[in-house]
Protein backbone atom coordinates (compact mmCIF):
# COMPACT_ATOMS: atom_id res chain seq x y z
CA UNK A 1 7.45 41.77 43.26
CA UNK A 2 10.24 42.06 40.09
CA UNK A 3 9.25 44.09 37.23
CA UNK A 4 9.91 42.30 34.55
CA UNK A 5 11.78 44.09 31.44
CA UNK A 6 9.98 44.47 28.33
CA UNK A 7 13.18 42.20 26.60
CA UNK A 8 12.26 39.44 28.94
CA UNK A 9 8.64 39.78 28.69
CA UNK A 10 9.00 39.46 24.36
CA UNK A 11 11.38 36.48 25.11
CA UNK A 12 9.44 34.28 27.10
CA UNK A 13 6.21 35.25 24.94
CA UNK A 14 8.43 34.30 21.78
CA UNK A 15 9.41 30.71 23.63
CA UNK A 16 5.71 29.99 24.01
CA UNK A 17 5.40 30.96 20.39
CA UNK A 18 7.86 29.08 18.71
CA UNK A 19 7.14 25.67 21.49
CA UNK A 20 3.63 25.58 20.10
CA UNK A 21 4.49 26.30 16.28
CA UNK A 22 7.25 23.59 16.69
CA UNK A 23 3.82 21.05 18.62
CA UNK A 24 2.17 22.49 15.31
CA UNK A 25 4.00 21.20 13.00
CA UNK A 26 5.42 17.33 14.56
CA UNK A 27 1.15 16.79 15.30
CA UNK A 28 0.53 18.01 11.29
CA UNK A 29 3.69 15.71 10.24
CA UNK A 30 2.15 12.56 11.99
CA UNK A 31 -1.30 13.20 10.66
CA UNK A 32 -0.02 13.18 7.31
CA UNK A 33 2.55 10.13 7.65
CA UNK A 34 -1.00 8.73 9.00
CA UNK A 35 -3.14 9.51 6.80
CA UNK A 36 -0.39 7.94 3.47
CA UNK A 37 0.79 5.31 5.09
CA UNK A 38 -2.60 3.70 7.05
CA UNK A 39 -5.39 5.26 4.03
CA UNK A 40 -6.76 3.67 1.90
CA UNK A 41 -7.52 4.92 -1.64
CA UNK A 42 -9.43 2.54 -3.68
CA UNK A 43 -10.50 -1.47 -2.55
CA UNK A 44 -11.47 -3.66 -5.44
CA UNK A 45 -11.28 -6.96 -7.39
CA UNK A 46 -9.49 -8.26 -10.31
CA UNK A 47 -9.74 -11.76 -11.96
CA UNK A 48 -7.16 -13.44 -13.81
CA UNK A 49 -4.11 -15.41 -13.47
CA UNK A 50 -1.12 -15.20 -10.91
CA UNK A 51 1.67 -15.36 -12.90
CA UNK A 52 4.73 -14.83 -10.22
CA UNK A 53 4.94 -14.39 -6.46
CA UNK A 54 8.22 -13.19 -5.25
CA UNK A 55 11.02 -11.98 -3.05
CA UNK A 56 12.33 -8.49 -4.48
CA UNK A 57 14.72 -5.64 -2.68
CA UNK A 58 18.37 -4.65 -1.58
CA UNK A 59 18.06 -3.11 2.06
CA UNK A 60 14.15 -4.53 2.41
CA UNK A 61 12.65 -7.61 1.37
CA UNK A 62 8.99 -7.01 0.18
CA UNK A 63 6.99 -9.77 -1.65
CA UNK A 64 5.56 -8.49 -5.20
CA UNK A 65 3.57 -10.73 -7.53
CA UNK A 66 1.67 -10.22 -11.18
CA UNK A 67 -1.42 -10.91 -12.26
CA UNK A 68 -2.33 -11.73 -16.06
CA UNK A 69 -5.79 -9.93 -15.95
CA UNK A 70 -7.50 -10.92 -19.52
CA UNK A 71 -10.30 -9.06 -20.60
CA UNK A 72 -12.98 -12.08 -21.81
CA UNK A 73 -15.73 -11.46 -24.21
CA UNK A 74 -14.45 -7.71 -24.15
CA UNK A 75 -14.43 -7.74 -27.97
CA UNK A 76 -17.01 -10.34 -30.05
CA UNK A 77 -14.99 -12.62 -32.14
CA UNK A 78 -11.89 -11.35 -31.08
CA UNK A 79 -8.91 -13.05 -28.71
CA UNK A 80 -8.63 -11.86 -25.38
CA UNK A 81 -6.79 -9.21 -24.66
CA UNK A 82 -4.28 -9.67 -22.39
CA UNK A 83 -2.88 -7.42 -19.33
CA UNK A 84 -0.43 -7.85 -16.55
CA UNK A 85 -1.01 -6.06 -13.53
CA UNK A 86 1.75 -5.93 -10.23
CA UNK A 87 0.96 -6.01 -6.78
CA UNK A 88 2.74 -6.60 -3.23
CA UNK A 89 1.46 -8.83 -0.38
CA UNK A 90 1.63 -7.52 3.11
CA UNK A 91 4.69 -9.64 5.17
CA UNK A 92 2.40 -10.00 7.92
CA UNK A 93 0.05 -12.31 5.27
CA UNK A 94 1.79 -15.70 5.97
CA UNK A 95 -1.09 -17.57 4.44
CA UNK A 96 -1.88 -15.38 1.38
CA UNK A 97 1.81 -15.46 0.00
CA UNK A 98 1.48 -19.33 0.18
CA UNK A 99 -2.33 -19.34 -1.15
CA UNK A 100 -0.56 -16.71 -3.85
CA UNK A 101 2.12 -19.22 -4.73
CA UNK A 102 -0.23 -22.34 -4.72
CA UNK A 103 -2.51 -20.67 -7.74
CA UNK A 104 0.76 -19.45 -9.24
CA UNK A 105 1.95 -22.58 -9.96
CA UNK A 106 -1.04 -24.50 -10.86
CA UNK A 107 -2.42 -21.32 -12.92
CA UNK A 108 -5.69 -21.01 -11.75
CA UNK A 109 -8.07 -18.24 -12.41
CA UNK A 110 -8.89 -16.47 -9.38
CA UNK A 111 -10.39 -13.14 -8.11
CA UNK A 112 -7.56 -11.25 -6.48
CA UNK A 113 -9.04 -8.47 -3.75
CA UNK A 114 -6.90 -5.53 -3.56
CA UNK A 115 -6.66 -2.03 -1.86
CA UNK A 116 -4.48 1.06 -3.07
CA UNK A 117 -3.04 3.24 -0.89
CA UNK A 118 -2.07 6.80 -1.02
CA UNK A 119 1.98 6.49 -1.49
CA UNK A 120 4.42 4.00 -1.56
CA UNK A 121 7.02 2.90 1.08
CA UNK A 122 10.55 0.86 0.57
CA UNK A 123 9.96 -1.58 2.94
CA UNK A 124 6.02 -1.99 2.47
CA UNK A 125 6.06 -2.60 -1.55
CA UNK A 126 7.31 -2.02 -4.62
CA UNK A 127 3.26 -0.80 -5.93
CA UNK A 128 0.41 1.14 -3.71
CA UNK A 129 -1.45 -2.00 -4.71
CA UNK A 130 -2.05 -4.94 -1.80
CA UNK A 131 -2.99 -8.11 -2.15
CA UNK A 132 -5.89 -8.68 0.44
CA UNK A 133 -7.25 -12.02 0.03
CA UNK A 134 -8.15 -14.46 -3.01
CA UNK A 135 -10.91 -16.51 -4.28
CA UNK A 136 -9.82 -19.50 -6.14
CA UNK A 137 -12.25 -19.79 -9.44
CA UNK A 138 -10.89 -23.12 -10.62
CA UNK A 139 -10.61 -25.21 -7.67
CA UNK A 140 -13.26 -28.54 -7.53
């Protein structure tokens, strides 16, 4: 049998060390691309009025709308108060982003059902805000 020098011995123990530190750290870097980019942060609902669906970016298309939220009967005897909130729609959502633009242009009220996510990525959205689905409020 060899006897192995002490040098050698330190070398191959520090090659162990630095192949599992290096495992360490790509498994904690996917968790947390994971965890932002698939978690979600809040799911709700907002009513009001879709005022624009559309096409923005330079290097990746991503569709954004707004929504005129208006806060009814906030304040007695007082006009509405009015708010305009952004959001982005998925690409995937074929039949939302036309549903989106139907309401848009006949300016329906609606319920708009959103979740926020943790961060924000070019070629997801402009917002952490995503259109989910829609109820059409109007609509006989």
């Amino acid at each position: 049998m060899e006897r192995q020098t002490l040098g050698e011995r330190i070398k191959r123990t520090s090659k162990k060390v630095l192949r599992i530190v290096i495992a360490l750290v790509v498994i904690t870097l996917i968790s947390l691309f994971s965890f932002y980019y698939w978690g979600v942060y809040e799911d709700g609902v907002m009513a009001g009025r879709i005022l624009r669906v559309s096409i923005k970016g330079v290097a990746f298309k991503t569709y954004e709308g707004k929504i005129d939220l208006q806060a009814f009967g906030a304040l007695k005897n007082a006009s509405p108060i009015a708010e305009s909130f952004d959001f982005s729609v998925e690409k995937s959502d074929k039949d939302l982003i036309k549903e989106l633009e139907t309401v848009a242009l006949s300016g329906e009220r609606v319920n708009l059902y959103f979740i926020k996510r943790y961060a924000i990525f070019p070629w997801r959205g402009e917002t952490r805000y995503f259109a989910t689905r829609i109820e059409r409020l109007d609509s006989k």
